[in-house]
N, C-alpha and C. Protein backbone atom coordinates (compact mmCIF):
# COMPACT_ATOMS: atom_id res chain seq x y z
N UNK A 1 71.16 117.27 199.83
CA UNK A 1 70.48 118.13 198.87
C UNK A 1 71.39 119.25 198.35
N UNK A 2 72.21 120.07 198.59
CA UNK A 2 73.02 121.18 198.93
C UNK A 2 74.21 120.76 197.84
N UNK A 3 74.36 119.29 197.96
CA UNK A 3 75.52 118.70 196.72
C UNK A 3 75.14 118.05 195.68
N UNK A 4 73.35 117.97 195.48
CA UNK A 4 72.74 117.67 194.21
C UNK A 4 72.73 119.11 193.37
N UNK A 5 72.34 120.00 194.70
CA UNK A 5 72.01 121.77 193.79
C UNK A 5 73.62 122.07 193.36
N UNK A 6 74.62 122.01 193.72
CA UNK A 6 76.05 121.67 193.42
C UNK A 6 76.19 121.44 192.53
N UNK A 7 75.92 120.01 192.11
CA UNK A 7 76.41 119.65 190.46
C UNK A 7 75.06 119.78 189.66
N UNK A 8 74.26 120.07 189.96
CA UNK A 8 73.13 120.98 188.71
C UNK A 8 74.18 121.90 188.70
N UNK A 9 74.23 122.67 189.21
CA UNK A 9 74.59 124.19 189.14
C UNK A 9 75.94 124.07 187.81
N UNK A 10 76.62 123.44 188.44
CA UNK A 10 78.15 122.99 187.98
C UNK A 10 78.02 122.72 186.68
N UNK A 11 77.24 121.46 186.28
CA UNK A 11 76.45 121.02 184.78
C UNK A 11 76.10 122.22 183.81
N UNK A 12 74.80 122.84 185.11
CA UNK A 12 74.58 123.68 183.78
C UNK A 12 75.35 124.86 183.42
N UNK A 13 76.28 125.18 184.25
CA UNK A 13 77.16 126.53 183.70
C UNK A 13 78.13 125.99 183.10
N UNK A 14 78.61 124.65 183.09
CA UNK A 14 79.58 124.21 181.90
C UNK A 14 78.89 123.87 180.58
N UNK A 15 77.30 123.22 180.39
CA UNK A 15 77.14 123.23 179.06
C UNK A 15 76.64 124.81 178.50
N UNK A 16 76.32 125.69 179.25
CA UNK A 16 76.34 127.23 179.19
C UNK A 16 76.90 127.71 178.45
N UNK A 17 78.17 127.52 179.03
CA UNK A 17 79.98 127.89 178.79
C UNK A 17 80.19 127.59 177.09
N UNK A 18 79.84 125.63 176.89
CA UNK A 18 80.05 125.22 175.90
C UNK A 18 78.86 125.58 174.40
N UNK A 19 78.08 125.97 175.01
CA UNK A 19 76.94 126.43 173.80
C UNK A 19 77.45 127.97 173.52
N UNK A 20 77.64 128.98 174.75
CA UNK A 20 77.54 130.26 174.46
C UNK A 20 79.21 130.24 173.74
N UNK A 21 80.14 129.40 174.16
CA UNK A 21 81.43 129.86 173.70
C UNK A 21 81.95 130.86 172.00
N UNK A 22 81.04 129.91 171.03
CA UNK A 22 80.91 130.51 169.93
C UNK A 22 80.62 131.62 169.38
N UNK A 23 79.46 131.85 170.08
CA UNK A 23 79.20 133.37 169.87
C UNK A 23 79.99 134.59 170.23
N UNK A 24 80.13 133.95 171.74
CA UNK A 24 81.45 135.34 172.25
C UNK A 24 83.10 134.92 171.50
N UNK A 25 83.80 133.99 171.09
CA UNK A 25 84.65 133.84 169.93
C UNK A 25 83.97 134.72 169.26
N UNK A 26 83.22 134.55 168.49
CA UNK A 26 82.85 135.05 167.10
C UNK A 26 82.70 136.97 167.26
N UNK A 27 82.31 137.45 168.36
CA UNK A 27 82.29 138.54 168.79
C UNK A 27 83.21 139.04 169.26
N UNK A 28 83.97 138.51 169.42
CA UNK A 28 85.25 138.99 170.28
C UNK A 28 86.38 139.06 168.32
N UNK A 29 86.35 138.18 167.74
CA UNK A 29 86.94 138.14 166.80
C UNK A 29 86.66 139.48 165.54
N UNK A 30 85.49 139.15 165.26
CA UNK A 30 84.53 140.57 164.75
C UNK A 30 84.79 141.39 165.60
N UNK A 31 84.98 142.31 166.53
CA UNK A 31 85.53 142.96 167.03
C UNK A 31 87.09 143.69 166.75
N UNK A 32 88.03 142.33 166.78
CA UNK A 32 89.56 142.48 166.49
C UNK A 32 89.54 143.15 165.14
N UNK A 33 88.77 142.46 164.58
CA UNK A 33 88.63 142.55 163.01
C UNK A 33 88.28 144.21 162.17
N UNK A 34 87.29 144.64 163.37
CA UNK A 34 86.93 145.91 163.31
C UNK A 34 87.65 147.27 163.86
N UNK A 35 88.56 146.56 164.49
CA UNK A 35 89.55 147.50 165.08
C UNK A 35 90.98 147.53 164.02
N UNK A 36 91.23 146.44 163.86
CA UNK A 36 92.40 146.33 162.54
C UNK A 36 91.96 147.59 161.23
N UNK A 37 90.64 147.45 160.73
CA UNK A 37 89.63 148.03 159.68
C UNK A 37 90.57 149.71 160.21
N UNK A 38 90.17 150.04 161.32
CA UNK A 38 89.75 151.37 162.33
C UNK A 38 91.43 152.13 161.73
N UNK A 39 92.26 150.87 162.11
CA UNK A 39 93.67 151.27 162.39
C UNK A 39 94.29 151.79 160.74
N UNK A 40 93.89 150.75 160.05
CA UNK A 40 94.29 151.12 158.57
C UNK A 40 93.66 152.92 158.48
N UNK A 41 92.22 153.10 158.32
CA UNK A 41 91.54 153.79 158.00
C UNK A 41 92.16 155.06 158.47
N UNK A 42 92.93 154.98 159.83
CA UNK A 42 93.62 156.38 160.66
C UNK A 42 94.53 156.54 160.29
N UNK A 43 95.56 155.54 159.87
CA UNK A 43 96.88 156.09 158.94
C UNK A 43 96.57 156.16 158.11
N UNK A 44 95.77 155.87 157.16
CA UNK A 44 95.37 156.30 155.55
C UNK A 44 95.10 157.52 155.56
N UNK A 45 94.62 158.08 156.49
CA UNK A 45 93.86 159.36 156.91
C UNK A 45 95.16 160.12 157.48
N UNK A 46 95.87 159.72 158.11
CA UNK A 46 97.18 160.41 158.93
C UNK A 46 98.32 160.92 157.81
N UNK A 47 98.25 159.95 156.74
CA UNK A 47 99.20 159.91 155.71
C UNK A 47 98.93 161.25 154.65
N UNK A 48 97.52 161.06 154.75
CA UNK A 48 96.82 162.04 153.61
C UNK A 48 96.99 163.79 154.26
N UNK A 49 97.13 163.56 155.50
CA UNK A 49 96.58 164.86 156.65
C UNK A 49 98.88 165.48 156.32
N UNK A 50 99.40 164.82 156.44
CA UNK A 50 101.03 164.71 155.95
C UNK A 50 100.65 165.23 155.17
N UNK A 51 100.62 164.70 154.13
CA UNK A 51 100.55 165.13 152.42
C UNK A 51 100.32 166.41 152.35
N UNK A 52 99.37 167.39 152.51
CA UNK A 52 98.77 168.25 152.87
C UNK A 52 99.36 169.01 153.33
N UNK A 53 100.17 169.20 154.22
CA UNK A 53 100.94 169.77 155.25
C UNK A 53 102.42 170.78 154.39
């Protein structure tokens, strides 16, 4: 019994894995994406704060 609950277990956290994978890609990417955004926005801002100076 102990090595049937085994590969349930095993099964279902690999098709888990394979359904949820997309979303956390996709979040993890949107993320990168939003941090790149962040980085421009602080030297545009850093450049302007120069200028000024």
């Amino acid at each position: 019994m102990p090595v049937v609950f085994t590969c349930v277990a095993f099964v279902a956290g690999y098709v888990g894995a394979i359904v949820s994978w997309p979303a956390i890609r996709t979040h993890v990417v949107g993320t990168a994406a939003e941090i790149t955004a962040l980085r421009v926005r602080a030297k545009e801002l850093e450049d302007r704060i120069k200028g000024e100076l």
